[in-house]
Protein backbone atom coordinates (compact mmCIF):
# COMPACT_ATOMS: atom_id res chain seq x y z
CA UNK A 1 -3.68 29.87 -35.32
CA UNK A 2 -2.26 26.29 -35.32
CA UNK A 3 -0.20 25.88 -38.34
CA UNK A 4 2.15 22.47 -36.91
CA UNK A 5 2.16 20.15 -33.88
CA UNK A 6 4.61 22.79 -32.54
CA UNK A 7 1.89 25.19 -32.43
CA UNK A 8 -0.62 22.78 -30.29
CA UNK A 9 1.82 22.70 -27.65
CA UNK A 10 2.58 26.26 -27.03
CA UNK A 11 -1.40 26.90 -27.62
CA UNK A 12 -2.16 24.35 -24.70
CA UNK A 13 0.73 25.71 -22.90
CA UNK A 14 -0.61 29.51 -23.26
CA UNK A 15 -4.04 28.30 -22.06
CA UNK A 16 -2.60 26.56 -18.86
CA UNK A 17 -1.29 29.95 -17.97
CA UNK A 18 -4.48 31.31 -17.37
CA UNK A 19 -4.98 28.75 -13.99
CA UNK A 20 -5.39 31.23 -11.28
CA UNK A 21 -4.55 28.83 -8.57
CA UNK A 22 -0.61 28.60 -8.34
CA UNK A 23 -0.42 24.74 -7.91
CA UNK A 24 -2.74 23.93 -10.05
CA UNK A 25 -1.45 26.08 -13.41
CA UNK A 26 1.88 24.49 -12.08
CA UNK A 27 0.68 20.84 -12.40
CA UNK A 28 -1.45 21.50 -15.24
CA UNK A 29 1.89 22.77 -17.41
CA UNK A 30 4.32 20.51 -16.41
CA UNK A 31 1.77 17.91 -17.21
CA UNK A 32 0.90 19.44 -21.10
CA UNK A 33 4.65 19.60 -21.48
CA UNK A 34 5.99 15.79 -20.54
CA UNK A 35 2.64 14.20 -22.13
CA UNK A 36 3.05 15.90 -25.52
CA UNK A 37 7.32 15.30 -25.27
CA UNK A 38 6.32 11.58 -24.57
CA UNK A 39 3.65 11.28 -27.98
CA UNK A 40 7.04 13.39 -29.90
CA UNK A 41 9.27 10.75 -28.18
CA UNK A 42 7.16 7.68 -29.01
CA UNK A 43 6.10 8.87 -32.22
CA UNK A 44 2.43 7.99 -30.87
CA UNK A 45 0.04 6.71 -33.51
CA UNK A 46 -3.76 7.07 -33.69
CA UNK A 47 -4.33 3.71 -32.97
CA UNK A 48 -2.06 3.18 -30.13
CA UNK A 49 -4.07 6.36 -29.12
CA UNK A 50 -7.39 5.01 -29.29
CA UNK A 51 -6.02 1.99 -27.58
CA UNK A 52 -4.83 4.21 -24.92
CA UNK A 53 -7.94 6.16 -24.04
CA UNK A 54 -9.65 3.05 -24.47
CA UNK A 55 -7.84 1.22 -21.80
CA UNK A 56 -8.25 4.47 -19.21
CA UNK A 57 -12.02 3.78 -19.55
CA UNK A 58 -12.05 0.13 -19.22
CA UNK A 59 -9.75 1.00 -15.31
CA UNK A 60 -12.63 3.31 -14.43
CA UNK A 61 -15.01 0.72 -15.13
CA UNK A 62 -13.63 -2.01 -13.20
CA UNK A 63 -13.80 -0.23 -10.02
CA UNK A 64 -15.94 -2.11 -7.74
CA UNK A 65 -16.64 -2.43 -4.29
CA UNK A 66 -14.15 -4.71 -3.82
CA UNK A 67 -11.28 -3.59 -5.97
CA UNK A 68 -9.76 -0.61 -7.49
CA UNK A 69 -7.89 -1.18 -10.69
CA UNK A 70 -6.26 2.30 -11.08
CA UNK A 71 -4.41 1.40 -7.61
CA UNK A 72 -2.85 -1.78 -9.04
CA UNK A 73 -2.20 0.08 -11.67
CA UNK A 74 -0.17 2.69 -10.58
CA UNK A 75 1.76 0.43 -8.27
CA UNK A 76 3.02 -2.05 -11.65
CA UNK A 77 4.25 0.73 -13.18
CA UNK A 78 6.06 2.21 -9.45
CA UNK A 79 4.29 4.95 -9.64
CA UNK A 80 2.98 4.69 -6.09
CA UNK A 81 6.32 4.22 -4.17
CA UNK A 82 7.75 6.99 -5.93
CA UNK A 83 5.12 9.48 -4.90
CA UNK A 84 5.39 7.51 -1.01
CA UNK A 85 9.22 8.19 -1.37
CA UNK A 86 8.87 11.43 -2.50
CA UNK A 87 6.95 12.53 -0.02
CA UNK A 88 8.49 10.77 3.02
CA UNK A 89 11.60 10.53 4.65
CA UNK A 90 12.70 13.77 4.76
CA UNK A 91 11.53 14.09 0.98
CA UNK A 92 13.16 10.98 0.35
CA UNK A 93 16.69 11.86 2.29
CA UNK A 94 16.08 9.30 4.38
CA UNK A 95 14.25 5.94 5.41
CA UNK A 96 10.63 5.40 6.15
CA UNK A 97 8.34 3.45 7.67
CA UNK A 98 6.02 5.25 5.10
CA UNK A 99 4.49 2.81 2.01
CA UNK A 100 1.63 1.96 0.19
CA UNK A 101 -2.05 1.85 1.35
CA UNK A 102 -2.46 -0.85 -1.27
CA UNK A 103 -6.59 -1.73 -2.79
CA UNK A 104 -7.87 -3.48 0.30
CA UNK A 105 -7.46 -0.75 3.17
CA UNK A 106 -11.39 -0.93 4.83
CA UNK A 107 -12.85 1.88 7.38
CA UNK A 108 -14.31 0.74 10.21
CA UNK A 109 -11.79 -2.14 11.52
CA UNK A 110 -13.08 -3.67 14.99
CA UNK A 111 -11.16 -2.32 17.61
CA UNK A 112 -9.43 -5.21 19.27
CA UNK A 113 -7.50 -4.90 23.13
CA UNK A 114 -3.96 -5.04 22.86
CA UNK A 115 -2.92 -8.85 23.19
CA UNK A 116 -6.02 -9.91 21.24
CA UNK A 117 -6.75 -12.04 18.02
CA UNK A 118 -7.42 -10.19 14.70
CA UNK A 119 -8.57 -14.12 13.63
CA UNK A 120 -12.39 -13.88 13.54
CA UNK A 121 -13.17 -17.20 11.74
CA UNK A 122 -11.81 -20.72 11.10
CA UNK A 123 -8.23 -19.57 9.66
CA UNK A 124 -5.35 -22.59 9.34
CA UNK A 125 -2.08 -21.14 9.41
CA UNK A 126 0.96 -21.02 11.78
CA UNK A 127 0.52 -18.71 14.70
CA UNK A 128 2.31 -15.31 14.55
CA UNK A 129 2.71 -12.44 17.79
CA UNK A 130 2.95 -9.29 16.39
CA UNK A 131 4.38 -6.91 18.79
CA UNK A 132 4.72 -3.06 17.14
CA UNK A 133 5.86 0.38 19.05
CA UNK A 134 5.55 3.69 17.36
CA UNK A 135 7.99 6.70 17.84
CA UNK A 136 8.66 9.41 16.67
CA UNK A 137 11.52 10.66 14.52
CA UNK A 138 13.07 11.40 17.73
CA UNK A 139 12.61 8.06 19.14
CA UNK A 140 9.77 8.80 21.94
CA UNK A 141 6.78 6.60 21.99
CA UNK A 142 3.65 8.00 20.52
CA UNK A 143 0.93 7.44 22.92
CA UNK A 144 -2.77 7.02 22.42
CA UNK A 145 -2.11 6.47 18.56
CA UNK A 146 -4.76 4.35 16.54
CA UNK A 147 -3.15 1.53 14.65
CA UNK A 148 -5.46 -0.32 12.02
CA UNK A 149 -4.00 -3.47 11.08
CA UNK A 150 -4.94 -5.89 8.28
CA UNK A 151 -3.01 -8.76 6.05
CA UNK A 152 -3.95 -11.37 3.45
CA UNK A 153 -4.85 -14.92 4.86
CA UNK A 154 -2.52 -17.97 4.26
CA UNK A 155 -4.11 -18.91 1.20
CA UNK A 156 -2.99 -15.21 0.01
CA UNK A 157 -7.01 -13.62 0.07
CA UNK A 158 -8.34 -10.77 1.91
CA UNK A 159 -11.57 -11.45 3.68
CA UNK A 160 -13.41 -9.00 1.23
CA UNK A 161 -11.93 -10.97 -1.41
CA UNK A 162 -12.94 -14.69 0.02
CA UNK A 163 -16.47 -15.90 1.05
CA UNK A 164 -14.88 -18.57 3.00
CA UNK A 165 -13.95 -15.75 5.85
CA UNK A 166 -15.88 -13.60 8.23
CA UNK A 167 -16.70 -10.29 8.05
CA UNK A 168 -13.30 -8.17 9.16
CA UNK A 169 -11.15 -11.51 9.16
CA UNK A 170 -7.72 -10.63 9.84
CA UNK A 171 -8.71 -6.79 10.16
CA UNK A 172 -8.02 -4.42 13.63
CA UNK A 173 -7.40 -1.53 15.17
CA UNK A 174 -5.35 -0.89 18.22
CA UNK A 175 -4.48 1.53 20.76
CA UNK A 176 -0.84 2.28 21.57
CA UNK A 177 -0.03 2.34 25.27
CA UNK A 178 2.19 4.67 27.46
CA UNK A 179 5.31 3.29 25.56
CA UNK A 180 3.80 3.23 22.05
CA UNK A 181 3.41 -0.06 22.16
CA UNK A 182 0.40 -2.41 20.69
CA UNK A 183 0.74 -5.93 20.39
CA UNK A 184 -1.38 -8.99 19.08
CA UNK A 185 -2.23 -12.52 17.70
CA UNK A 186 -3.11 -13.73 14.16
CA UNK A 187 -1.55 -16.04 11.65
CA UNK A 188 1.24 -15.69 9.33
CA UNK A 189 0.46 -14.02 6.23
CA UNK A 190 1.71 -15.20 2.71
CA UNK A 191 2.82 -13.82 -0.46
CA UNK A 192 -0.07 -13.21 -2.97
CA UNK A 193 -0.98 -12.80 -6.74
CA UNK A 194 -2.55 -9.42 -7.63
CA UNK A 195 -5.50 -9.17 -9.48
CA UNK A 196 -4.93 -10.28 -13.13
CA UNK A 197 -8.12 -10.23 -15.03
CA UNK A 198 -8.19 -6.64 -15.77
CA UNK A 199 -5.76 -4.22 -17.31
CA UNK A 200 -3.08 -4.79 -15.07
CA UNK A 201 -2.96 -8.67 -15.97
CA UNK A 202 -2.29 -8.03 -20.20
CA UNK A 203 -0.12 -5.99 -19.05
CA UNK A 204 1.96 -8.08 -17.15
CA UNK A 205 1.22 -10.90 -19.32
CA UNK A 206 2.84 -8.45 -22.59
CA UNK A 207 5.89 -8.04 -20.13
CA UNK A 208 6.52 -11.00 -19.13
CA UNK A 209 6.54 -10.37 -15.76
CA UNK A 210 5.22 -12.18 -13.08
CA UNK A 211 1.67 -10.96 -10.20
CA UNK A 212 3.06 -11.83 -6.78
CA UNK A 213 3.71 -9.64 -3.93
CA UNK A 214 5.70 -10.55 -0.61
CA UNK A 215 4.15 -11.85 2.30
CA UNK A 216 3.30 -8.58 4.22
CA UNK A 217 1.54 -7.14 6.79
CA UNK A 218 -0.15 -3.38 6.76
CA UNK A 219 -0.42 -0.76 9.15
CA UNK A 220 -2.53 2.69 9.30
CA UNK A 221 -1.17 4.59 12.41
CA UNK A 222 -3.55 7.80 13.19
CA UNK A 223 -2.28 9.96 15.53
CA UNK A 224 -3.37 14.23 15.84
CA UNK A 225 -0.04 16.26 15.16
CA UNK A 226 1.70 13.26 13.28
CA UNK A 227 1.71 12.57 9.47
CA UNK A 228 -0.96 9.79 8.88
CA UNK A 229 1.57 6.43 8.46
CA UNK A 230 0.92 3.42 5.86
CA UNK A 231 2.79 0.90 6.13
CA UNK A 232 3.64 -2.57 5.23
CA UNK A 233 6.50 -4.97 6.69
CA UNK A 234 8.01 -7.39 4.39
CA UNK A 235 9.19 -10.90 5.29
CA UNK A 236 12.33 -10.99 3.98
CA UNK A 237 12.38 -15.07 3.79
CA UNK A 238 9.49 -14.52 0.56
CA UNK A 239 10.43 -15.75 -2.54
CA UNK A 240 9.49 -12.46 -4.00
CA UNK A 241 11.23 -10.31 -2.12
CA UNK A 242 13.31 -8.55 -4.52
CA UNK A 243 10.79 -8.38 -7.50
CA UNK A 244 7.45 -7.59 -5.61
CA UNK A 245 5.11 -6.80 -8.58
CA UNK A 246 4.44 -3.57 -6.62
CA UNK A 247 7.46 -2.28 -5.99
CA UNK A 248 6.88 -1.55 -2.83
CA UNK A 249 9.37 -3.21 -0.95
CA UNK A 250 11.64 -1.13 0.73
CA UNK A 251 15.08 -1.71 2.88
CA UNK A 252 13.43 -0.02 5.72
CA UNK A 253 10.43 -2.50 5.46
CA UNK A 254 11.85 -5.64 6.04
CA UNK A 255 10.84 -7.01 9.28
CA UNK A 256 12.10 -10.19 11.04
CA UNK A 257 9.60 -12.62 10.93
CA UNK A 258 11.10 -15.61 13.89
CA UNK A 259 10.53 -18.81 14.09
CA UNK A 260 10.23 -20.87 16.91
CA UNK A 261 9.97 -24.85 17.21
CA UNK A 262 9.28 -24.93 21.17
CA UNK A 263 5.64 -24.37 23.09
CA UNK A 264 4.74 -20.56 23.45
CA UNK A 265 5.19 -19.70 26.58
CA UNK A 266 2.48 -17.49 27.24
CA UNK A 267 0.13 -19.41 24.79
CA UNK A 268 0.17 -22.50 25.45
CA UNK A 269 -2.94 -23.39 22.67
CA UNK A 270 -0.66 -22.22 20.22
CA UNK A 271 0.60 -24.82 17.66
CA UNK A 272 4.36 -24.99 16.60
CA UNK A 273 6.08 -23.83 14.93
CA UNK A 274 5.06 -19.93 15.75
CA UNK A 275 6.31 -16.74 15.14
CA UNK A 276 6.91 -13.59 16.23
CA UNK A 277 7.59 -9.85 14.56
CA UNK A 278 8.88 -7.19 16.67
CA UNK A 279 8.79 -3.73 14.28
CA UNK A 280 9.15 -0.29 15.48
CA UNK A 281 7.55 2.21 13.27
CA UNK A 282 8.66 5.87 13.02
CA UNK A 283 6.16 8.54 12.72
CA UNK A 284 6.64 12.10 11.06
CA UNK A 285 5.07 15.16 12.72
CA UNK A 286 2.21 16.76 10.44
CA UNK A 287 -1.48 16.67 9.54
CA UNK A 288 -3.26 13.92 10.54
CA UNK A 289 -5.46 13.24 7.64
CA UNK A 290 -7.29 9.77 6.75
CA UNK A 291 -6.95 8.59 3.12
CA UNK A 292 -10.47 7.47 1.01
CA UNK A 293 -10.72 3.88 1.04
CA UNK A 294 -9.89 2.14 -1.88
CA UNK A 295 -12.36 -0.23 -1.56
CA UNK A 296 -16.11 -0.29 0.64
């Protein structure tokens, strides 16, 4: 019988004992014991309560086709790059090239030849040659892996999220070759406002805190026996570096984004200035396992 609030705890807790699955009853009561510490902590009221539950439902119900809400959530509030760091890096002993799939990861990327353009429609911007290798922890190249690639456009919009670009635009996947290497062309990528007409924008609007995340460029690297790697590589140069809204910039992450005033060599159609990245990522051994697409 329930006399207090005391009593609803160890009630809950007694019932989450039952669980027959191990992990589960383990989740399950370490989850009933930190929410109802937090509503002591807080003093929660009713209201803020009804405010609360009323706000989960409204994230549900913005999920589209083309956005995910509950993603941007959990990345304002760090939750993301904690779990990423927890679970990376030698449980977060060490770096890695391990971050956050983000809301705008797509299946299906056209596969593209290594030293081809990701640009499939009119896209202004100054020309950047990505060349990437992946290893792995031990430093030897990871052959044969699939690397999907994809970045916002210089106006700071993913294709799914402009009408003004193609199909795929700035979307592709790649093979790596006999030294893990894959290489190709597109344009450089700029920083970016999330989302802000949902939840996550009154938040940050009550915090005072500002929607922009640093120019960036993700990664999805697919190999059998290896750990499935997201990624993203920062340009350091951003004005947002240090306070993406995210947190997902890491020290590992930064990549070195050069600029260079004379012709391109090897592409001589290419305007100036261009740039080039060179970024080795590292790959732990594991399951290879794709993640459900945020978005369609």
């Amino acid at each position: 019988m329930i006399r207090n609030e005391r009593d609803v705890t160890e009630a809950a807790l007694a019932v989450m004992q039952k669980t027959a699955d191990p992990r589960l009853r383990e989740i399950m009561t370490a989850l009933v014991t930190h929410l109802h510490a937090f509503a002591r902590e807080i003093r929660l009221t009713e209201p803020e309560f009804r405010d609360a539950a009323a706000i989960l439902n409204e994230i549900g119900q913005l999920q589209t086709d083309s956005h995910n809400e509950m993603v941007l959530m959990s990345g304002s509030l760090g939750l993301s790059t904690l779990i990423c760091l927890l679970n990376n890096g030698n449980r977060g002993q060490t770096e890695t090239s391990q971050s956050l799939l983000g809301p705008f990861w797509r299946l299906n990327s056209p596969r593209v030849e290594n030293g081809g353009t990701i640009i499939r429609s009119d896209t202004p911007g100054e020309p950047l040659f990505v060349n990437g290798r992946v290893v792995d922890v031990n430093g030897k190249p990871v052959i044969g892996a699939e690397v999907d690639v994809w970045h916002a456009s210089p106006v700071g919009l993913y294709e799914n999220q402009d009408p003004d670009q193609a199909e795929m635009n700035l979307r592709g996947k790649f093979t790596t070759d006999e030294d893990g290497r894959f290489w190709f062309r597109t344009v450089k990528m700029v920083g970016y406002p999330i989302p802000t007409n949902g939840v996550v924008g009154r938040l940050l609007k009550a915090q005072g805190r500002h929607p922009y995340r640093p120019a960036h460029l993700h990664a999805l690297i697919f190999k059998e026996g290896f750990k499935t790697l997201i990624s993203q590589v920062f340009d350091p140069t951003d004005p947002h570096i240090s306070d993406d809204v995210q947190f997902g910039v890491t020290e590992a992450l930064m990549g070195d984004f050069i600029r260079h005033d004379e012709p391109n060599p090897d592409h001589s159609d290419a305007a100036t200035p261009w740039f080039s990245l060179d970024y080795t990522y590292v790959m732990e051994s594991g399951v290879a396992t794709l993640p459900k697409p945020p978005i369609k």
